[in-house]
N, C-alpha and C. Protein backbone atom coordinates (compact mmCIF):
# COMPACT_ATOMS: atom_id res chain seq x y z
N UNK A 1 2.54 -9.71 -6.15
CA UNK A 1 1.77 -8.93 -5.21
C UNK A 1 0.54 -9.67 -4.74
N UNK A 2 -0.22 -10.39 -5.58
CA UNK A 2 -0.98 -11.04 -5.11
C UNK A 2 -0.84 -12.53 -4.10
N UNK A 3 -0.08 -12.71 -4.47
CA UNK A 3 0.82 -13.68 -2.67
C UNK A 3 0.72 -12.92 -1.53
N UNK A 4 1.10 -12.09 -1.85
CA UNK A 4 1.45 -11.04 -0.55
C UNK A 4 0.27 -10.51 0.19
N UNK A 5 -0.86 -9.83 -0.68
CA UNK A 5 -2.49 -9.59 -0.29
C UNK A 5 -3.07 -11.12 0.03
N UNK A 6 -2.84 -11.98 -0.82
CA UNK A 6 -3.82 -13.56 -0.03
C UNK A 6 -2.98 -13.97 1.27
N UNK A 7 -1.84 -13.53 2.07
CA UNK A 7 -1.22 -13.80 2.91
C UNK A 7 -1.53 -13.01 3.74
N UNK A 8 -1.70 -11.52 3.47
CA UNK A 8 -1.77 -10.61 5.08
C UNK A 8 -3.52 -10.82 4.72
N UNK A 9 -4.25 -11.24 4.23
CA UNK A 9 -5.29 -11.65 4.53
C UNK A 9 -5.78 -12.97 5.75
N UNK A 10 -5.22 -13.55 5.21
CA UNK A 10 -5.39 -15.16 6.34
C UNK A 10 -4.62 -14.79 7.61
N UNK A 11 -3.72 -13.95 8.02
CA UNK A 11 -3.39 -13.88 9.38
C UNK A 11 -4.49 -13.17 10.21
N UNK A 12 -3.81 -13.77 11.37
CA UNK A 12 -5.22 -13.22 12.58
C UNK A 12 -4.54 -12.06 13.09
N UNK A 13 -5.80 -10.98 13.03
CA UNK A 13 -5.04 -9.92 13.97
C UNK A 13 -5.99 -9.87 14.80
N UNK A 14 -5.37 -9.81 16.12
CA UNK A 14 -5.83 -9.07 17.64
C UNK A 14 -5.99 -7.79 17.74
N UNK A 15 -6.87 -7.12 18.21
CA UNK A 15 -6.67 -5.52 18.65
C UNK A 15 -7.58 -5.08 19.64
N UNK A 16 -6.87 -4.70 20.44
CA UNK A 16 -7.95 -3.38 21.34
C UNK A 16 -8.79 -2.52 20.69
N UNK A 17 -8.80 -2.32 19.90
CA UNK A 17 -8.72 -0.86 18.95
C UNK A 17 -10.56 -0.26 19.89
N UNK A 18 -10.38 1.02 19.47
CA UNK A 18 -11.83 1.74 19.76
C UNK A 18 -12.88 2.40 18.93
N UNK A 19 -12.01 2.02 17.61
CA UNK A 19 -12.43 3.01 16.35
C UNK A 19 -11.59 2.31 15.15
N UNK A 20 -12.01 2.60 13.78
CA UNK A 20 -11.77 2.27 13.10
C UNK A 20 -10.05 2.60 12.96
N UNK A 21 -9.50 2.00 12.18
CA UNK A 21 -8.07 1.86 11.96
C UNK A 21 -7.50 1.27 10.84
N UNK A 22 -6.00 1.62 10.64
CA UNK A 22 -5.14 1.30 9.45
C UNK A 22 -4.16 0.43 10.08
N UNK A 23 -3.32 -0.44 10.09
CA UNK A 23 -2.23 -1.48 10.75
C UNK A 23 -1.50 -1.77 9.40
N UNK A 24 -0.11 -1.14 9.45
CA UNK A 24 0.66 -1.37 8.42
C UNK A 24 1.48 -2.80 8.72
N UNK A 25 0.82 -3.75 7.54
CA UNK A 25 1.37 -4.94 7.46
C UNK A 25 2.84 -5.46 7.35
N UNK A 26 3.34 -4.35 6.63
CA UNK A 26 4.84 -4.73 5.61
C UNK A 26 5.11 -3.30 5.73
N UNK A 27 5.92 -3.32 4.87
CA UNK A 27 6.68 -2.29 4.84
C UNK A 27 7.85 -1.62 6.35
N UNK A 28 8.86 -0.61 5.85
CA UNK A 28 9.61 -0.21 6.54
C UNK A 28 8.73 0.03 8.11
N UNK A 29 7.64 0.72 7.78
CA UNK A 29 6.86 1.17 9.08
C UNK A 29 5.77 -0.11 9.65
N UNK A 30 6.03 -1.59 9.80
CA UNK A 30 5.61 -2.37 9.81
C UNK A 30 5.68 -2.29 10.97
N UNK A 31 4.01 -2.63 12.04
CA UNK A 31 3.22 -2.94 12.84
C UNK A 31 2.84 -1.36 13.80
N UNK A 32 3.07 -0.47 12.74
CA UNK A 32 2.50 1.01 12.85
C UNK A 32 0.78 0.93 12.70
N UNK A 33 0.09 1.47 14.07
CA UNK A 33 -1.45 1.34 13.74
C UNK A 33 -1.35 3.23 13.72
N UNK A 34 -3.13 3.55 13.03
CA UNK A 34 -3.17 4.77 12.87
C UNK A 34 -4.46 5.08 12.82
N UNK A 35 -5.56 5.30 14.06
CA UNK A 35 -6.81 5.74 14.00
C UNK A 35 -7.41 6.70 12.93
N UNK A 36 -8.14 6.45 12.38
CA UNK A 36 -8.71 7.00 11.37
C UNK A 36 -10.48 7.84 12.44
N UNK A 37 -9.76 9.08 12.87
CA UNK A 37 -10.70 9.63 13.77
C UNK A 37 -10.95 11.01 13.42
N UNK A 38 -10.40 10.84 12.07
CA UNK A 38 -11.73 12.33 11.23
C UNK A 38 -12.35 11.82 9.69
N UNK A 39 -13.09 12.74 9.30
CA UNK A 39 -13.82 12.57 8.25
C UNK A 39 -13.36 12.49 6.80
N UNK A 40 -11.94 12.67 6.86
CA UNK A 40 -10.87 12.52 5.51
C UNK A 40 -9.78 12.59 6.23
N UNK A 41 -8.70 11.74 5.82
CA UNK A 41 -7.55 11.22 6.23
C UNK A 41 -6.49 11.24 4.77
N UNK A 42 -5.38 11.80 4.91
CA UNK A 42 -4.29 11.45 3.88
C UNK A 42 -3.12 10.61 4.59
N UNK A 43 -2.94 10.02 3.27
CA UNK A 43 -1.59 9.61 3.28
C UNK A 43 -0.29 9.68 2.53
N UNK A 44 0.71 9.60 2.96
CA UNK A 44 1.97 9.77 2.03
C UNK A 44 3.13 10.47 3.04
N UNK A 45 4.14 10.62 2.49
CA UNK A 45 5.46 10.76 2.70
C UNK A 45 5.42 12.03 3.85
N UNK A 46 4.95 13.25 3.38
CA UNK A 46 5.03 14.53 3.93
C UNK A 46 4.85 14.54 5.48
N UNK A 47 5.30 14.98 6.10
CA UNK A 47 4.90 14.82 7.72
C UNK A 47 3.52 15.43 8.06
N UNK A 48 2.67 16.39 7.12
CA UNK A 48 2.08 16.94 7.41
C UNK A 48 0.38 16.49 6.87
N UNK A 49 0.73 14.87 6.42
CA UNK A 49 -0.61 13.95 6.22
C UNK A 49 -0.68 13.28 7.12
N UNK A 50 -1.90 13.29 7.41
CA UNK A 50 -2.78 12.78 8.60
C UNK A 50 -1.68 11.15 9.18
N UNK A 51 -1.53 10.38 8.20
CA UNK A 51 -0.71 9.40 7.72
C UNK A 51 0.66 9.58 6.94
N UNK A 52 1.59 9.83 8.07
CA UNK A 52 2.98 10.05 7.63
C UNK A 52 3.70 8.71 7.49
N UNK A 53 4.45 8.59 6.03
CA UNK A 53 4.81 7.15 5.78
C UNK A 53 6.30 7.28 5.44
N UNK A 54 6.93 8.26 5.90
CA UNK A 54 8.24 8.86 5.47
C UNK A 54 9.29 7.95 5.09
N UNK A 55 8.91 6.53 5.55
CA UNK A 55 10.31 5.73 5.41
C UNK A 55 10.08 4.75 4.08
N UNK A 56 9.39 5.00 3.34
CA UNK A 56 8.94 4.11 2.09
C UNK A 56 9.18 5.05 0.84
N UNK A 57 10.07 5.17 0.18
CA UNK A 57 10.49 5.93 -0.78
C UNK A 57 9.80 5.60 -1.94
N UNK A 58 8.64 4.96 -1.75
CA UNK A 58 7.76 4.60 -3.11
C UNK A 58 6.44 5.58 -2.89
N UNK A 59 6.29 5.46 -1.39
CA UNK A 59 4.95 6.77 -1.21
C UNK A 59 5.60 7.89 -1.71
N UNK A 60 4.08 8.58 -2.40
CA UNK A 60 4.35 9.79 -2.64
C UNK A 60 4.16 10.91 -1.92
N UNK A 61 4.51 11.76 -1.73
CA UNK A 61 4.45 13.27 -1.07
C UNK A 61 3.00 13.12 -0.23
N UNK A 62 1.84 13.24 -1.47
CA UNK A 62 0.43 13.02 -1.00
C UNK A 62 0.32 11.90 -2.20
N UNK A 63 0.49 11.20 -1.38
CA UNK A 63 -0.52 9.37 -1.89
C UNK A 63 -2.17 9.37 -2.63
N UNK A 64 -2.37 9.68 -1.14
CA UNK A 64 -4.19 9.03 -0.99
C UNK A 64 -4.85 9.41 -0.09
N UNK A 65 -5.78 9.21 -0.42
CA UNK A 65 -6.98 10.18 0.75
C UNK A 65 -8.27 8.96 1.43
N UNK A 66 -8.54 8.96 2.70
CA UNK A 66 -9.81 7.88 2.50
C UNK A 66 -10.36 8.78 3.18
N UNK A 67 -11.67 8.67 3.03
CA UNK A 67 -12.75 9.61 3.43
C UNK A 67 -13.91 8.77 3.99
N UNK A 68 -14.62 9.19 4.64
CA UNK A 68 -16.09 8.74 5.12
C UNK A 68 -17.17 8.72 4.81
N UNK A 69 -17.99 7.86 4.39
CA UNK A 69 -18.63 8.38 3.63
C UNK A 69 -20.53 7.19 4.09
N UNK A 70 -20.71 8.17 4.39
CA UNK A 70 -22.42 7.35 4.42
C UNK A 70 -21.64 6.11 5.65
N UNK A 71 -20.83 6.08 6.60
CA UNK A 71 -20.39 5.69 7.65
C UNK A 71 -19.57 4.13 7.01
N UNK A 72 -19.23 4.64 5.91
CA UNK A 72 -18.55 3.56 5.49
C UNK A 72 -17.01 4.49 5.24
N UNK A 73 -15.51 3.81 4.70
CA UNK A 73 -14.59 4.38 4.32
C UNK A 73 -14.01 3.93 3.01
N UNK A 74 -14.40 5.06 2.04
CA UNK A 74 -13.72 4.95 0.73
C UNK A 74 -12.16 5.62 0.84
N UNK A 75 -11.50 4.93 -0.68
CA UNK A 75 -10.47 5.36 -0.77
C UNK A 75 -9.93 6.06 -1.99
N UNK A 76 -9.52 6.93 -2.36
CA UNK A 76 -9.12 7.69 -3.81
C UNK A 76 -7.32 7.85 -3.68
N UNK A 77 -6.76 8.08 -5.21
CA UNK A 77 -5.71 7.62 -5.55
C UNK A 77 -5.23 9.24 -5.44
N UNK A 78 -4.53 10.01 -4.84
CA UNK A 78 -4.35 11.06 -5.24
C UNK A 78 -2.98 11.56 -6.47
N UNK A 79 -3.19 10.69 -7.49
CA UNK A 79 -1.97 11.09 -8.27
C UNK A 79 -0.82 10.73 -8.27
N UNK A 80 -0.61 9.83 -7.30
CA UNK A 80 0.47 9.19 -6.69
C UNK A 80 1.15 8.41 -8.01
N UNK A 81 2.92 8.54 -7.68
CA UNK A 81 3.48 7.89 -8.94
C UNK A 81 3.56 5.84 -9.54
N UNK A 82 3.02 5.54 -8.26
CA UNK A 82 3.35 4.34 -8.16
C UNK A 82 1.82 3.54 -7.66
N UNK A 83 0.80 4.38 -7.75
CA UNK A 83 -0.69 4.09 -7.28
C UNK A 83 -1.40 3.47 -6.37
N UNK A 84 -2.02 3.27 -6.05
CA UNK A 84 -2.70 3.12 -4.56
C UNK A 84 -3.95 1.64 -5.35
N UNK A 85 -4.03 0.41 -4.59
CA UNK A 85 -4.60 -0.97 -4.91
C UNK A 85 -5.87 -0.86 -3.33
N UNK A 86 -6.32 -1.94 -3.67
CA UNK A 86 -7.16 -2.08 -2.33
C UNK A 86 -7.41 -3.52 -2.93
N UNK A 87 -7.08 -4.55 -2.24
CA UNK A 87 -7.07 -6.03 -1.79
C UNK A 87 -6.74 -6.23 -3.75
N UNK A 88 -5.15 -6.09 -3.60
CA UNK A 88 -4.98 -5.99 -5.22
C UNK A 88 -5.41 -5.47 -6.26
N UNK A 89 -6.19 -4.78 -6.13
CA UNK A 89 -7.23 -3.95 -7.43
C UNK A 89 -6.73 -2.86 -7.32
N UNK A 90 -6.56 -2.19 -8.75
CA UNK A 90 -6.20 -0.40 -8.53
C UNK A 90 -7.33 -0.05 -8.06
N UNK A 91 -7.08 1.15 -7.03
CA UNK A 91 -8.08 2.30 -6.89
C UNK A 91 -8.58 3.23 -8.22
N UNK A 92 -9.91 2.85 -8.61
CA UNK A 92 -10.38 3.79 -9.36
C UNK A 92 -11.99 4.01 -9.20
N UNK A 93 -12.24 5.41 -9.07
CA UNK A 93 -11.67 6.12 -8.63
C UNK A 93 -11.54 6.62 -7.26
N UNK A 94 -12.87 6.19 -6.76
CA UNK A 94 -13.34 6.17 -5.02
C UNK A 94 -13.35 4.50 -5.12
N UNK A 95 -12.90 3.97 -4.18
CA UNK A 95 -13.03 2.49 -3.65
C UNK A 95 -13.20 2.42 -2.45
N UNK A 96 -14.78 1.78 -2.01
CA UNK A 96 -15.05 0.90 -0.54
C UNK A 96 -13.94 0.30 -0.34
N UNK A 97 -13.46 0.25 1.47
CA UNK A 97 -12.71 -0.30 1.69
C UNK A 97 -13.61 -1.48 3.14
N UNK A 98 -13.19 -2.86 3.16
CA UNK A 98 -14.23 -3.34 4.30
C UNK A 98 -13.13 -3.44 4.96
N UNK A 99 -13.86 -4.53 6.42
CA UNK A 99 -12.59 -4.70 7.40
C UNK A 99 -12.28 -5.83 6.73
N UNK A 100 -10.68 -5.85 7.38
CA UNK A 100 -10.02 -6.64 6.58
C UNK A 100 -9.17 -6.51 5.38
N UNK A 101 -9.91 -5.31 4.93
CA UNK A 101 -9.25 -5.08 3.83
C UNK A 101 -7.44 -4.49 3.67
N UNK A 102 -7.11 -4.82 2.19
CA UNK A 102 -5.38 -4.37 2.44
C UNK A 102 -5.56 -3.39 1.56
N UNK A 103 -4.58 -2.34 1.70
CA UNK A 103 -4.56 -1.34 1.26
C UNK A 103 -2.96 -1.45 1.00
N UNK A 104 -2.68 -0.70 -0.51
CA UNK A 104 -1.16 -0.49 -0.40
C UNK A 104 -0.98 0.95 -1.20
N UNK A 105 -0.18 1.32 -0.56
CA UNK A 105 0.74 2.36 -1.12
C UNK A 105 1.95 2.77 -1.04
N UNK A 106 2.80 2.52 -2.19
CA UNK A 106 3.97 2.14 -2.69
C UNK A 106 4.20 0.87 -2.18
N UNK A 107 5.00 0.55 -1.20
CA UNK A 107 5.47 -0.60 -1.03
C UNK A 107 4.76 -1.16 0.30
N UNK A 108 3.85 -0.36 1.04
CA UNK A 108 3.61 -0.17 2.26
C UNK A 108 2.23 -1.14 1.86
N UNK A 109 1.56 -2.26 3.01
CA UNK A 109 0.85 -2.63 2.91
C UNK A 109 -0.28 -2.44 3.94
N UNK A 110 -1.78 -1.95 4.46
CA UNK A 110 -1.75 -1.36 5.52
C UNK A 110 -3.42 -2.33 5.39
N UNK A 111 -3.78 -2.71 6.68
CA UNK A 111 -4.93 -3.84 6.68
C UNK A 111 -5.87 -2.92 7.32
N UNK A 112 -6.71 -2.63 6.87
CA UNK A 112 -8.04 -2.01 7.59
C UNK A 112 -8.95 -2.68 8.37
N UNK A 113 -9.19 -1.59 9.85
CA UNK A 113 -9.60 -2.43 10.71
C UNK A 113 -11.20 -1.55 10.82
N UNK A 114 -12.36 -2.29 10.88
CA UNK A 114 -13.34 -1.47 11.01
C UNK A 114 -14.19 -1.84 12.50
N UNK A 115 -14.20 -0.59 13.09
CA UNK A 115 -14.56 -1.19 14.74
C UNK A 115 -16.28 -1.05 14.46
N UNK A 116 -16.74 -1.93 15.37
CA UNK A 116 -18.20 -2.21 15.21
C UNK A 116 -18.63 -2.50 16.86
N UNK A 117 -19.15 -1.39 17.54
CA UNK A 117 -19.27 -1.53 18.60
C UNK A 117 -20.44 -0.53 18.93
């Protein structure tokens, strides 16, 4: 796993973007972006998280949550069976996330984009 985080690190990404964002690296739902344009965001399997990841049978139902916080975005593990990392490190229990950063859950790898404008 750690090949895999020092690799979607060194690539260049381009974006329009207008706001902060998630860009799934890997996984089944690979080159899926997903504005992060409220104040808590979930993720996982269920159609009915903010972040629907339905095609990765390693996410769980409800994954993970990132939230906002003091205009930065942390991330928490919600119980998930297979756990939630941020640039290889488990999430415990709130984790800063910067730009750049990778995020994974289950098999899904997702690069955080932080807009600064």
């Amino acid at each position: 796993m750690g090949d895999t985080v020092a690799r979607l690190r060194e690539e260049t990404i381009h974006s329009t973007r207008s706001g902060d964002e998630l860009e799934v690296m890997s996984g089944p739902e690979d080159g899926r972006r997903f504005a992060l344009d409220q104040a808590a965001v979930t993720i996982g399997r269920l159609p009915s998280c903010d972040i629907s990841l339905p095609l990765d049978p390693s996410v769980s139902r409800n994954h993970a949550r990132l939230t906002r916080d003091n205009n930065a975005w942390v991330v928490e593990d919600l119980g998930s069976r297979y756990g939630t990392e941020v640039d290889g490190a488990a999430v415990r229990p709130r984790t800063p996330l910067r730009d750049g950063g990778i995020l994974r859950v289950g098999e899904t790898y997702l690069r955080f984009h932080r807009f600064v404008g």
